[in-house]
C-alpha atoms as a PDB file:
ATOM      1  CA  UNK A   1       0.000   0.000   0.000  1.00  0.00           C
ATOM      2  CA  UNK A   2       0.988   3.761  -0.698  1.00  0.00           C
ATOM      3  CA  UNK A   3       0.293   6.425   1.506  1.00  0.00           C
ATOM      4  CA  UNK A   4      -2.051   8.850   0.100  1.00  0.00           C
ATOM      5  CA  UNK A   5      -0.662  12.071   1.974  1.00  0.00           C
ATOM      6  CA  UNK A   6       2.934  12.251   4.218  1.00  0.00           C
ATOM      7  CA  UNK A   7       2.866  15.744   6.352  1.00  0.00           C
ATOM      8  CA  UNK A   8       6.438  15.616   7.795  1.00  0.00           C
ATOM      9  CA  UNK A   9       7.124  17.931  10.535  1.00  0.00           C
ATOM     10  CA  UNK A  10      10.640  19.232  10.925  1.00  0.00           C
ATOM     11  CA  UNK A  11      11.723  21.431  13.077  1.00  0.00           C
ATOM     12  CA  UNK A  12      13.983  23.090  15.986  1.00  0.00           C
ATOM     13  CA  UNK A  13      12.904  21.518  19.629  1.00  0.00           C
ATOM     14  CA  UNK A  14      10.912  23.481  21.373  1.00  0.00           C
ATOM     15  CA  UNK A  15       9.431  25.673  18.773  1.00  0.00           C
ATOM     16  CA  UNK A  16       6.454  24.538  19.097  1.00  0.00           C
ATOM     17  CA  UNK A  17       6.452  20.989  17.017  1.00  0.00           C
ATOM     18  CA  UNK A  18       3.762  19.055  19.428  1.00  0.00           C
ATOM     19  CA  UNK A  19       1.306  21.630  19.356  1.00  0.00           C
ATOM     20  CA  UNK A  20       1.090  21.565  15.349  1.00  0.00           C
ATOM     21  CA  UNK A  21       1.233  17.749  15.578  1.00  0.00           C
ATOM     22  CA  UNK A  22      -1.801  17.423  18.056  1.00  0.00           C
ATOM     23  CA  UNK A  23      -3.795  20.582  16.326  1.00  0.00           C
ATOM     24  CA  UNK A  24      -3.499  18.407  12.953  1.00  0.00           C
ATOM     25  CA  UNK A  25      -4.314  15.211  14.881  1.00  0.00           C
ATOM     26  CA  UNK A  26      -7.531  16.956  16.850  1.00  0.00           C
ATOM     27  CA  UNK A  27      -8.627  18.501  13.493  1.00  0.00           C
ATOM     28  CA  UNK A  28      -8.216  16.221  10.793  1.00  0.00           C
ATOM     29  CA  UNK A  29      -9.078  13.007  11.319  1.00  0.00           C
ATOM     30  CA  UNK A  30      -7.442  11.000   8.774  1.00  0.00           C
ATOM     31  CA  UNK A  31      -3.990  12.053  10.894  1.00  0.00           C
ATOM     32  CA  UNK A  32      -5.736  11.061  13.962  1.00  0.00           C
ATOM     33  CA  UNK A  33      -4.759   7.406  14.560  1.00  0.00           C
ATOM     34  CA  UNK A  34      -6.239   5.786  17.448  1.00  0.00           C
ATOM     35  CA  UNK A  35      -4.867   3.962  19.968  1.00  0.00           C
ATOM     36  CA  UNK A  36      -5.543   1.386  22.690  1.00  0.00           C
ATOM     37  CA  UNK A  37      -4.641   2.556  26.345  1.00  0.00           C
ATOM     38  CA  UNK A  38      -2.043  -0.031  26.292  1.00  0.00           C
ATOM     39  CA  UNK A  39      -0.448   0.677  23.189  1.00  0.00           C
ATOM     40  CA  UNK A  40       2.747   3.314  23.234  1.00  0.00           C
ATOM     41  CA  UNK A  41       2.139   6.499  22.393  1.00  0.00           C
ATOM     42  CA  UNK A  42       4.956   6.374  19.972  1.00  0.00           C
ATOM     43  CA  UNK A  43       1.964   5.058  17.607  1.00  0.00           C
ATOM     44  CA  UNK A  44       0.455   8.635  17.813  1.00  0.00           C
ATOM     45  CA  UNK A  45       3.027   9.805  14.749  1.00  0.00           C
ATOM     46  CA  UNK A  46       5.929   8.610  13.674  1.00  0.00           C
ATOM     47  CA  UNK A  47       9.166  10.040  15.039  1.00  0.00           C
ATOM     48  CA  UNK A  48      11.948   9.830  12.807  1.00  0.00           C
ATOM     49  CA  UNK A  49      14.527  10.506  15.708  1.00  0.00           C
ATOM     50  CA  UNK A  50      13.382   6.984  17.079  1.00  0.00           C
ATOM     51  CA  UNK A  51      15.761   4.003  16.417  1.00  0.00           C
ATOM     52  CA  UNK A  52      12.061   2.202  15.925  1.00  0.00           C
ATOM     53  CA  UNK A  53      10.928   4.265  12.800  1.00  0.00           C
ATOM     54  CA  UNK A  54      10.937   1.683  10.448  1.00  0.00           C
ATOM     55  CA  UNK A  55       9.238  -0.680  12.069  1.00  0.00           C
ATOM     56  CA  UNK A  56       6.345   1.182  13.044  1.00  0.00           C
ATOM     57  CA  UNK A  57       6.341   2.213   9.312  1.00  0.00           C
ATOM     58  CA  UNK A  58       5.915  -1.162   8.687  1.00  0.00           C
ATOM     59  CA  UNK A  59       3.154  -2.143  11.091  1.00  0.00           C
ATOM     60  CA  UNK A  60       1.307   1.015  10.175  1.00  0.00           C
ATOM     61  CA  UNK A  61       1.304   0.507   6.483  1.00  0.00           C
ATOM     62  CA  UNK A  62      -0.629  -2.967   6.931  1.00  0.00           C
ATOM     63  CA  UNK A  63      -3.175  -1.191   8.452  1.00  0.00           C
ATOM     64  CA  UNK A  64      -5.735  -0.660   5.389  1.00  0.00           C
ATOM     65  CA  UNK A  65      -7.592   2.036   7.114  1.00  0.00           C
ATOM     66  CA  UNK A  66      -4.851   3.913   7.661  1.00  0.00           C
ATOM     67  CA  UNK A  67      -3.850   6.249   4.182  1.00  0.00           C
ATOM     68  CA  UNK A  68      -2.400   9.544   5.881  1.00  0.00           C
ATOM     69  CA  UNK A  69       0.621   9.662   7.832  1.00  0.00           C
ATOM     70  CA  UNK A  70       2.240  12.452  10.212  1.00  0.00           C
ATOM     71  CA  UNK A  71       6.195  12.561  11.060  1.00  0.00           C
ATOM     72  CA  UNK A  72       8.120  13.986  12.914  1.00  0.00           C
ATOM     73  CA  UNK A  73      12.338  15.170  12.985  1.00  0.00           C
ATOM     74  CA  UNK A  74      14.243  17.305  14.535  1.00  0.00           C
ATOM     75  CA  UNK A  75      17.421  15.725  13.174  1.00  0.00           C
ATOM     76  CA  UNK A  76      16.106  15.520   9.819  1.00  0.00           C
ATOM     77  CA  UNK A  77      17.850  17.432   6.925  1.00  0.00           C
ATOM     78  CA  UNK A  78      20.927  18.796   9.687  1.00  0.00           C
ATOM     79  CA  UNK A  79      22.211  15.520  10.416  1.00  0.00           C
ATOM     80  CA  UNK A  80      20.758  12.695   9.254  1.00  0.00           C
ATOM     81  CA  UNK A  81      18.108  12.420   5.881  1.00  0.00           C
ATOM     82  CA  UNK A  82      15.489   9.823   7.456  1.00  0.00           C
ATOM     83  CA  UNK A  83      12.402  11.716   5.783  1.00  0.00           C
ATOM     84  CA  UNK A  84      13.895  10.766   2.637  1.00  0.00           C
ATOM     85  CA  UNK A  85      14.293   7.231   3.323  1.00  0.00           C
ATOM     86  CA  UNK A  86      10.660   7.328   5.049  1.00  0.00           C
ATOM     87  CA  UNK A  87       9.108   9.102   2.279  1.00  0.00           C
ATOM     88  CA  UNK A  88      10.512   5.919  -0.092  1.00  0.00           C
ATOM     89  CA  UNK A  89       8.729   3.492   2.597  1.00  0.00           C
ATOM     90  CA  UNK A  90       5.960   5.410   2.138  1.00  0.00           C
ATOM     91  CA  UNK A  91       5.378   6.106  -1.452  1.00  0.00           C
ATOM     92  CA  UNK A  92       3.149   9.070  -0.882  1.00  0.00           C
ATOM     93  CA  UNK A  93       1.018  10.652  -3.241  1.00  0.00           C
ATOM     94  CA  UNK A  94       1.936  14.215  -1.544  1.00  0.00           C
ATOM     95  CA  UNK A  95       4.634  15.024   0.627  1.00  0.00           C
ATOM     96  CA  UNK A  96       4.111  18.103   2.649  1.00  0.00           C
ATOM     97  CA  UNK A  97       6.960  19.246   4.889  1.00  0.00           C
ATOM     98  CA  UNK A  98       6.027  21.832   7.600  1.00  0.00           C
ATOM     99  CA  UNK A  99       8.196  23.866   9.427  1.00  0.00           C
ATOM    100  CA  UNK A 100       6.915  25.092  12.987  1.00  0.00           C
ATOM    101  CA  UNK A 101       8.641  28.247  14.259  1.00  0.00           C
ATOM    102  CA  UNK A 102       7.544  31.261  17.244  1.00  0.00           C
ATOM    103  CA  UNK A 103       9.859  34.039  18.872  1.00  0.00           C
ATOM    104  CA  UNK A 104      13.020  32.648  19.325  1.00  0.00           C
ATOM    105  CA  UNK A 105      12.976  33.758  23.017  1.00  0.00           C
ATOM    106  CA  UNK A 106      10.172  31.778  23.502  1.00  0.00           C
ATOM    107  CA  UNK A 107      12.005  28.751  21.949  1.00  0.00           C
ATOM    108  CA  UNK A 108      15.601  29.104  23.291  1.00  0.00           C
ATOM    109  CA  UNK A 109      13.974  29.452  27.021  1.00  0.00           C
ATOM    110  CA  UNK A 110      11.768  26.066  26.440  1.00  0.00           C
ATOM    111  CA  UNK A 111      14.826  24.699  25.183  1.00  0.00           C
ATOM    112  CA  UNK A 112      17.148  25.879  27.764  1.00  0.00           C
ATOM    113  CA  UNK A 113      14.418  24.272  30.157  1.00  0.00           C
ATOM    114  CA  UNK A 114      14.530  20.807  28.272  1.00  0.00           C
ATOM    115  CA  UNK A 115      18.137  20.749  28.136  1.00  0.00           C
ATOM    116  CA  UNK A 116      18.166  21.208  32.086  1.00  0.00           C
ATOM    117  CA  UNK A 117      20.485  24.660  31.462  1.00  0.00           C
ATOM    118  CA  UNK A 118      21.650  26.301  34.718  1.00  0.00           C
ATOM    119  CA  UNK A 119      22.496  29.824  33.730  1.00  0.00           C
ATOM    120  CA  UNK A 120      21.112  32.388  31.824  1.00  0.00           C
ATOM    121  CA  UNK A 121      19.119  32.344  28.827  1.00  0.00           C
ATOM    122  CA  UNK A 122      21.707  34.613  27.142  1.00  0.00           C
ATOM    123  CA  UNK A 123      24.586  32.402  28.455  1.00  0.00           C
ATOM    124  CA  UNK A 124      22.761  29.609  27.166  1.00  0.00           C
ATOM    125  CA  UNK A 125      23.213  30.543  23.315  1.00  0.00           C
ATOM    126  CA  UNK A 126      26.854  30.389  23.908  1.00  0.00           C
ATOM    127  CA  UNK A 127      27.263  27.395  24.940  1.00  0.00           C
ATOM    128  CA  UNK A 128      27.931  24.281  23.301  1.00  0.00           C
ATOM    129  CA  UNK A 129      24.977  22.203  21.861  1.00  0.00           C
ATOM    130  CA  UNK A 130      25.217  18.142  22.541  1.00  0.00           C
ATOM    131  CA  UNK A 131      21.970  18.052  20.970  1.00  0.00           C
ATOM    132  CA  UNK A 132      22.832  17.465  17.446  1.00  0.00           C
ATOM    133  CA  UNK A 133      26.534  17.126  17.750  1.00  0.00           C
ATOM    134  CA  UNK A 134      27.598  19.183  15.212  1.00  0.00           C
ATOM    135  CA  UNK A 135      30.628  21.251  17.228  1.00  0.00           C
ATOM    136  CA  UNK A 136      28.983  24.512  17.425  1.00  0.00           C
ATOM    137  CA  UNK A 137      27.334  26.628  19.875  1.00  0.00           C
ATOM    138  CA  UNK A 138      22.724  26.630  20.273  1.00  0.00           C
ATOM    139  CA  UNK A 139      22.550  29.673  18.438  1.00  0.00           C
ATOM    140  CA  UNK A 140      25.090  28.653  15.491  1.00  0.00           C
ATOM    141  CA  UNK A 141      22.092  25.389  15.698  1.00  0.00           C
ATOM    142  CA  UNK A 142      19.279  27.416  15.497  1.00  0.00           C
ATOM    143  CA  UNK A 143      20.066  28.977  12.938  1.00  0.00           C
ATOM    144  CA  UNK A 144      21.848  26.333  10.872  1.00  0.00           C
ATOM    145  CA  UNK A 145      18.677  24.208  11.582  1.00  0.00           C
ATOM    146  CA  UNK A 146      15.799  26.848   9.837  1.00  0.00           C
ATOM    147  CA  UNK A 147      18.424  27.928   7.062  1.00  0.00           C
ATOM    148  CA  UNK A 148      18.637  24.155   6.352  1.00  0.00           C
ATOM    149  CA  UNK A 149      14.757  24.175   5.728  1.00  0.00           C
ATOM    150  CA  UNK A 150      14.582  27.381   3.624  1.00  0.00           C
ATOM    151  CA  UNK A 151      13.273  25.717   1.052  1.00  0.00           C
ATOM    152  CA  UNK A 152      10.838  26.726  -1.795  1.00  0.00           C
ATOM    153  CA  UNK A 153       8.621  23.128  -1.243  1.00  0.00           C
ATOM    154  CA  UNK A 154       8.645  23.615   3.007  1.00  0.00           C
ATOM    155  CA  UNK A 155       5.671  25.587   4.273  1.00  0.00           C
ATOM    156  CA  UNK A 156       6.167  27.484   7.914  1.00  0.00           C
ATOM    157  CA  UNK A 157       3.921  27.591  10.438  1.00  0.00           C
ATOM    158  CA  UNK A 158       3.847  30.301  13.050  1.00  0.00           C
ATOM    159  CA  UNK A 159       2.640  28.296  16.152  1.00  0.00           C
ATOM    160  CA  UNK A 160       2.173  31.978  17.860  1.00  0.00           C
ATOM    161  CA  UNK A 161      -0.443  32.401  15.760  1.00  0.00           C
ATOM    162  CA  UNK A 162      -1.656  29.354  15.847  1.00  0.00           C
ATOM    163  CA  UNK A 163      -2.181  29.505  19.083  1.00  0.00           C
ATOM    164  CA  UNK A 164      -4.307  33.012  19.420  1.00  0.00           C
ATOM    165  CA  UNK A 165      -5.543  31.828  15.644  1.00  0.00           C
ATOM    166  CA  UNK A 166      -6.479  28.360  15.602  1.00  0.00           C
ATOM    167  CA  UNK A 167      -9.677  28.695  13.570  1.00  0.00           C
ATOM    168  CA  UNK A 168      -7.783  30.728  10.326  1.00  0.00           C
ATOM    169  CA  UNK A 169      -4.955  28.217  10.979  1.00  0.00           C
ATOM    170  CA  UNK A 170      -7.173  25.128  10.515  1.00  0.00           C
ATOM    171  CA  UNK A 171      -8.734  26.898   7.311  1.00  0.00           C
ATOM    172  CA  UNK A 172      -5.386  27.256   5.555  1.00  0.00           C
ATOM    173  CA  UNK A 173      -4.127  23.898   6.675  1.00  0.00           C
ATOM    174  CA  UNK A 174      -7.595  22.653   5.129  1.00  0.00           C
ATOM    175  CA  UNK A 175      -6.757  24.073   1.919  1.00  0.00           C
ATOM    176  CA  UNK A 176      -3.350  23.163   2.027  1.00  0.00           C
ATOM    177  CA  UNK A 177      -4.158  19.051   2.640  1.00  0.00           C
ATOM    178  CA  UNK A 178      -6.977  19.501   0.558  1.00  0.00           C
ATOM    179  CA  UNK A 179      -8.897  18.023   3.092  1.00  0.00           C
ATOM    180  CA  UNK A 180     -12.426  19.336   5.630  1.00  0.00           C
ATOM    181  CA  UNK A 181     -11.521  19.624   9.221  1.00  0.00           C
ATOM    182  CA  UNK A 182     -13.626  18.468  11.347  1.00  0.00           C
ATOM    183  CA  UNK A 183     -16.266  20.357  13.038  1.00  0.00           C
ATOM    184  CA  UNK A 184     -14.908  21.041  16.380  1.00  0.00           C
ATOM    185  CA  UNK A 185     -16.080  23.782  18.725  1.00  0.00           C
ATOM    186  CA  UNK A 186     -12.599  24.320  20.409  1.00  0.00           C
ATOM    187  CA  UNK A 187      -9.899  23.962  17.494  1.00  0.00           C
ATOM    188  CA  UNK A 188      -6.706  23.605  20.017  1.00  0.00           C
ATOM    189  CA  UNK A 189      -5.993  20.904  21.969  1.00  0.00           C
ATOM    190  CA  UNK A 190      -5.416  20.393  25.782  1.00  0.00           C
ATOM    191  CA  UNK A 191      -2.346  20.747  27.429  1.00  0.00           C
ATOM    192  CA  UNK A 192      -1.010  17.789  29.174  1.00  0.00           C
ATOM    193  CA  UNK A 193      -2.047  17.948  32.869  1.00  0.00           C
ATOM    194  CA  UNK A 194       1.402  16.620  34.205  1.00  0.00           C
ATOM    195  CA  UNK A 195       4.675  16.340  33.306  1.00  0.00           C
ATOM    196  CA  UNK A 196       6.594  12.290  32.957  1.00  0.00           C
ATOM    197  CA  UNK A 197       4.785   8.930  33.348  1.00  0.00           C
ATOM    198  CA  UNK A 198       1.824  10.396  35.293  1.00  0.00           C
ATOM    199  CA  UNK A 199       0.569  12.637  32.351  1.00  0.00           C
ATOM    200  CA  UNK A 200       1.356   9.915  30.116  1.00  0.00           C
ATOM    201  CA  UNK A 201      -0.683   7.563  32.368  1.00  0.00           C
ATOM    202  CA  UNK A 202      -3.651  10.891  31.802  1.00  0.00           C
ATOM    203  CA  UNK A 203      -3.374  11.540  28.398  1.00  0.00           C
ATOM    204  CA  UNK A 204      -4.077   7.239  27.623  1.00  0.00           C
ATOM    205  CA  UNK A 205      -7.221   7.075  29.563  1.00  0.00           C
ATOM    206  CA  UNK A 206      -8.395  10.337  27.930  1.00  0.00           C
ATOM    207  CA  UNK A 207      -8.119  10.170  24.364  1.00  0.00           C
ATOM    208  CA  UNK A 208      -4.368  10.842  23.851  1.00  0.00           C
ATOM    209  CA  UNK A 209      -5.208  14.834  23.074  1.00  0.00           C
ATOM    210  CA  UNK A 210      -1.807  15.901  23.410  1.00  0.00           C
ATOM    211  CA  UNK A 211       1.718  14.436  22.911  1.00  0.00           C
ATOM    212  CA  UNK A 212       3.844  17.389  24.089  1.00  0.00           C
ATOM    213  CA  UNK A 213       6.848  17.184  26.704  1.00  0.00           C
ATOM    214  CA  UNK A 214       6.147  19.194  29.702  1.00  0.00           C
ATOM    215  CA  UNK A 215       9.488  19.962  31.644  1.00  0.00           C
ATOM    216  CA  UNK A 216       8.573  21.598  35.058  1.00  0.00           C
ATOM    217  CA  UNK A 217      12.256  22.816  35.098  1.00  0.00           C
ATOM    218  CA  UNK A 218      11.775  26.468  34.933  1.00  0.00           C
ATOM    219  CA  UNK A 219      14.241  29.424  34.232  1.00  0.00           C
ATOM    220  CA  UNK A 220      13.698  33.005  34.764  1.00  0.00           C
ATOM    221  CA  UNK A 221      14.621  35.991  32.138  1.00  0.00           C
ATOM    222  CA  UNK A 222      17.721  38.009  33.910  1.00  0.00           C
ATOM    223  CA  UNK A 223      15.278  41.247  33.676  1.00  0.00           C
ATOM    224  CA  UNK A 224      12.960  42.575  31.046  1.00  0.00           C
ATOM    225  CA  UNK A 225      15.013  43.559  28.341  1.00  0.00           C
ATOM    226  CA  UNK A 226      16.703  39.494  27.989  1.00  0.00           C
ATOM    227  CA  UNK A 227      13.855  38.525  25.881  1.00  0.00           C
ATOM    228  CA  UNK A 228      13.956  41.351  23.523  1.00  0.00           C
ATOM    229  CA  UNK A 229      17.766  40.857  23.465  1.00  0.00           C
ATOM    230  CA  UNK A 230      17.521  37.175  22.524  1.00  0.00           C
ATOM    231  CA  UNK A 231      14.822  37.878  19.943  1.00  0.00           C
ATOM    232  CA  UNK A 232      17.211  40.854  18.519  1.00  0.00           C
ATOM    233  CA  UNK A 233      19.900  38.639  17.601  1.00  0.00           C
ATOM    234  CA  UNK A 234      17.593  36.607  15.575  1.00  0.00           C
ATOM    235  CA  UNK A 235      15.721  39.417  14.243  1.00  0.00           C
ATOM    236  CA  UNK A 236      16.726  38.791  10.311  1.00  0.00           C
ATOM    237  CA  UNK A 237      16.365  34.990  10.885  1.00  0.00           C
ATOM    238  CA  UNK A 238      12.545  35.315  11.910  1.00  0.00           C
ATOM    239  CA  UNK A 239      11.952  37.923   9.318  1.00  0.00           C
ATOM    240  CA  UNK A 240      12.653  35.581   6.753  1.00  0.00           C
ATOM    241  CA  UNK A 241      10.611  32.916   8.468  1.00  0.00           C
ATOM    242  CA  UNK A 242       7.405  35.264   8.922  1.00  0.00           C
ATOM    243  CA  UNK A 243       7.760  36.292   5.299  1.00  0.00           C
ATOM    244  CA  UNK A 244       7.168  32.476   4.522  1.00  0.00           C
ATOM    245  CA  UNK A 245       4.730  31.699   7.021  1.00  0.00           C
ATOM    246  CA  UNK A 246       1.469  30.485   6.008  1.00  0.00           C
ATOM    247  CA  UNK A 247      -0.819  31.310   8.554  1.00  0.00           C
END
């Protein structure tokens, strides 16, 4: 069996990936796979970061009901080039890559949170990344990571606005998978209600709503102006970003 559509999702961590996952999921329903409370979660999409991508490519393609697919890199076109072995798996008939982005404070601080960063946020784009290994510093990553997906065939999505827009944002995806959403009263979906195993435990008996990774880690901006600073040095970056956007 070929897959009818592939909607890859690449992108930075913490820029907002999950949230554009779970809004396609909770609005389209051919994305939406269901899942047993037993089954893993890892079922929800496929992640292309996972050693187990392949297989659950397999398993998923014998499922006959199953025609559209959502996946998911970070690595993805910086280090490695699994969506283009995945996209051979799949055989789609349309192969739609999507590039979440927001303010880059928003993302370096989420990220500095993930990565479990003691310092400050501004400290923080100095340092070294071990996230994709590549010998430079987050902020030589960053931007290495959305000038890698600058691409004519990649559509951006501002997950800022997705999130104070969802019902314009669900028309323009519509149009763009050529498919109807469904009719939904409340477009976005739910935050997880707790962080690790406990809101995994939640999210299974309740439908699976959202797949995001909460870190309770928090770090605070050294003063007003940190924010601004951090979004300043990335100011020509998300210019050319917004300019693409399409929502």
């Amino acid at each position: 069996m070929s897959a009818q559509i592939c909607v890859f999702v690449v992108c930075h961590p913490r820029s907002g990936s999950h949230l554009l996952i779970d809004f396609i999921r909770k609005n389209f329903r051919k994305f939406n796979r269901k899942l047993w409370p037993w089954e893993s979660a890892s079922q929800i999409y496929i992640g292309l970061d996972s050693s187990t991508w392949r297989e659950i490519i397999a398993t998923q393609l014998h499922d006959r009901e199953q025609t559209h697919f959502l996946l998911h890199s970070h690595y993805s076109g910086i280090v490695t080039a699994t969506h283009q072995e995945a996209e051979q798996r799949l055989k789609p008939t349309r192969a739609i890559f999507l590039y979440p982005f927001r303010r880059f404070s928003t993302t370096l601080k989420s990220y500095a949170e993930f990565r479990g960063f003691r310092g400050s946020i501004g400290s923080f784009l100095l340092a070294p990344d071990d996230f994709f290994g590549l010998g430079e510093n987050v902020k030589k990553c960053v931007e290495l990571h959305a000038e890698k997906w600058l691409k004519p065939d990649v559509h951006f999505v501002d997950t800022d606005r997705l999130a104070t827009q969802p019902e314009a944002t669900c028309s323009l995806l519509a149009e763009l998978f050529n498919e109807s959403p469904v009719e939904r009263a409340h477009r976005l979906p739910h935050r997880k209600w707790f962080a690790g195993h406990l809101g995994e435990f939640a999210e299974r008996l309740t439908g699976r709503e959202s797949s995001e990774f909460r870190v309770n880690y928090r770090i605070s901006w050294q003063g007003e102006p940190e924010a601004a600073t951090v979004d300043h040095q990335f100011a020509d970056l998300y210019s050319q970003l917004a300019a693409r956007r399409i929502n």
